[in-house]
Protein backbone atom coordinates (compact mmCIF):
# COMPACT_ATOMS: atom_id res chain seq x y z
CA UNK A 1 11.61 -19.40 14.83
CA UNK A 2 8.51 -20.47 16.66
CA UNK A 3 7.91 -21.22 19.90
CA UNK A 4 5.56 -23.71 21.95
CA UNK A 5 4.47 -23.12 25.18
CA UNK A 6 3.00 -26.04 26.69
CA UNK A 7 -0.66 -25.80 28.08
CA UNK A 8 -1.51 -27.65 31.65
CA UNK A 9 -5.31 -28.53 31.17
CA UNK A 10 -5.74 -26.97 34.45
CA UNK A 11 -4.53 -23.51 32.86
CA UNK A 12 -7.10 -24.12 30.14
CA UNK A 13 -11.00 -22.76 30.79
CA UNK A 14 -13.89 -24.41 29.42
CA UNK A 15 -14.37 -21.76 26.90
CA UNK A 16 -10.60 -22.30 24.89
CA UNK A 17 -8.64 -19.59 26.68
CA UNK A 18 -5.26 -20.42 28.46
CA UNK A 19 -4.94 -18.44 31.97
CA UNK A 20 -1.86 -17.42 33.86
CA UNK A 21 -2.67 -19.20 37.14
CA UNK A 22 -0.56 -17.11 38.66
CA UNK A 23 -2.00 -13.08 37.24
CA UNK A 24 -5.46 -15.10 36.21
CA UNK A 25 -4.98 -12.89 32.75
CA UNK A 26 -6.08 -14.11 29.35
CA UNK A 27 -2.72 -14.95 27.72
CA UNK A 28 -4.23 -17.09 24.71
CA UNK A 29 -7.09 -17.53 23.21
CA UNK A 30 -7.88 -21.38 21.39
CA UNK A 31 -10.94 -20.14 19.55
CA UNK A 32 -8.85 -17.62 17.44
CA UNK A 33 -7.31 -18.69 14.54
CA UNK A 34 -4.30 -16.65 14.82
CA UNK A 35 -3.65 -17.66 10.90
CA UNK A 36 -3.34 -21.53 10.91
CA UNK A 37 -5.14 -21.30 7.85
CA UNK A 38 -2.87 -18.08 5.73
CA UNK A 39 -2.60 -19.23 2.64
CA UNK A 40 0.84 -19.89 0.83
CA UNK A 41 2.59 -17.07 -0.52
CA UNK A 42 1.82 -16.85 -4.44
CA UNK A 43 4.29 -14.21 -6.10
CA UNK A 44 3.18 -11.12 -7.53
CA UNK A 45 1.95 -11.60 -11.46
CA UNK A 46 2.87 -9.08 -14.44
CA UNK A 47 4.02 -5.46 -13.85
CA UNK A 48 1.32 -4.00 -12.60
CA UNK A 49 0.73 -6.50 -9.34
CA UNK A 50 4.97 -6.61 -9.22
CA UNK A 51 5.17 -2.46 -8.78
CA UNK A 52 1.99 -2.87 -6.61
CA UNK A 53 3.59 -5.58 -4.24
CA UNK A 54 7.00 -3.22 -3.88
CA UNK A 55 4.78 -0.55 -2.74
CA UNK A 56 2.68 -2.28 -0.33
CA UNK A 57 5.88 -3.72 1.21
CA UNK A 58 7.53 -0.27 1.20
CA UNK A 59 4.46 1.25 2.80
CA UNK A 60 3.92 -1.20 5.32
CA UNK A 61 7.09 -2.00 5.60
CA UNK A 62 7.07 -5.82 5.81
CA UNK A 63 9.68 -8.22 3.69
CA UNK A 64 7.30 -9.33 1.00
CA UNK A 65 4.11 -9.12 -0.43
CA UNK A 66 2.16 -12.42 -1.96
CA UNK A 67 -0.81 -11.97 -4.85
CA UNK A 68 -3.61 -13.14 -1.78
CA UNK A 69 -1.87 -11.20 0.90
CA UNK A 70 -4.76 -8.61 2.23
CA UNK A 71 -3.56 -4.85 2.65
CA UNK A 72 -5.74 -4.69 6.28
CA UNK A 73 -4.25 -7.61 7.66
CA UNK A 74 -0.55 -7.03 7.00
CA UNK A 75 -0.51 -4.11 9.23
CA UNK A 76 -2.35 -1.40 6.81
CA UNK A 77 -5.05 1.12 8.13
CA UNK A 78 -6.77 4.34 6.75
CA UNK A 79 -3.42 6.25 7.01
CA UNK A 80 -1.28 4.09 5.40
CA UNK A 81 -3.97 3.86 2.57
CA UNK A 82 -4.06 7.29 1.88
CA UNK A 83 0.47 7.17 1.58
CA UNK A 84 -0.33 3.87 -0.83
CA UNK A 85 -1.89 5.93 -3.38
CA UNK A 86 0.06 9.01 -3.22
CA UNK A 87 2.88 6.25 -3.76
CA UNK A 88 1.34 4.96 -6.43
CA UNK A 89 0.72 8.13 -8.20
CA UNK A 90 4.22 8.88 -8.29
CA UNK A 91 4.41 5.58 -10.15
CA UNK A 92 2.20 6.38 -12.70
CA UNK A 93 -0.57 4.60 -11.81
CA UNK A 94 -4.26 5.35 -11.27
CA UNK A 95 -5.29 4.67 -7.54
CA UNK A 96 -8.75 5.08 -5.86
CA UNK A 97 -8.91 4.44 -1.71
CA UNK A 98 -12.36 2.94 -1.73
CA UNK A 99 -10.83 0.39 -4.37
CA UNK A 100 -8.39 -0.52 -1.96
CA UNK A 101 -11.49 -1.28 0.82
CA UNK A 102 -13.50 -3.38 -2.18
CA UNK A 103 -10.53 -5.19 -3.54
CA UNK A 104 -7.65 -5.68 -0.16
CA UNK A 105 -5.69 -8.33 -1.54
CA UNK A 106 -2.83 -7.20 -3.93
CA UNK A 107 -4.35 -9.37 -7.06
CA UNK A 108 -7.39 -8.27 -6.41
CA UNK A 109 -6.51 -4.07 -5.92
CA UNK A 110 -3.78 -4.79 -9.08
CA UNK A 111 -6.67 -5.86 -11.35
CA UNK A 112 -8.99 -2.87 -10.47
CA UNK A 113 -6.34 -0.77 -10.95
CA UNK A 114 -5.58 -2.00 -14.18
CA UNK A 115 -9.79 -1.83 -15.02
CA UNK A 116 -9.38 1.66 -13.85
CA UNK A 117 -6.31 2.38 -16.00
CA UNK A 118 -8.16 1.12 -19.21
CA UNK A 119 -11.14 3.53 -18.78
CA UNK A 120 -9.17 6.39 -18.63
């Protein structure tokens, strides 16, 4: 459930970020997006994005996985890359890390996978 903190202008600096008047830290920062703009969750398309979207969400262990949902910003990292495509393998499928760097959304890494699938 969200929650709203309400912001006293005097709390607020010039430059968008919200102080604790009493610690004077940062606590929020207006300029950031903080992803107002995510876009809606599309669901996974055909097999091969379906499989994928089960094994990003195993891997990086979040509920669900949309088609625009970017591997990087869900949580993934260099690590977790490297586990993807071992995962994959034992699927079956073909898997290439730098792909996942080119293409981070789950349509986009499911279509080069399925490019890369067709050429071998």
């Amino acid at each position: 459930m969200p929650q709203f903190l309400g912001i006293d202008s005097s709390t607020q600096s010039t430059s968008g970020l919200v102080i604790d008047t009493g610690s004077r830290r940062v606590i929020f920062d207006l300029s950031i997006n903080y992803g107002r703009d995510l876009p809606q969750y599309q669901a996974p398309e055909g097999p091969t994005e379906t499989v994928l979207a089960q094994i990003w969400s195993d891997v990086l262990q979040v509920e669900q996985v949309g088609r625009q949902d970017h591997f990087f910003e869900l949580g993934g990292h260099s690590l977790l890359a490297v586990n993807l495509i071992s995962r994959m393998r034992e699927h079956g499928m073909e898997a290439d890390v730098r792909g996942l760097f080119e293409q981070p959304t789950l349509a986009g890494y499911a279509a080069m996978t399925e490019r890369m699938e067709i050429v071998l």
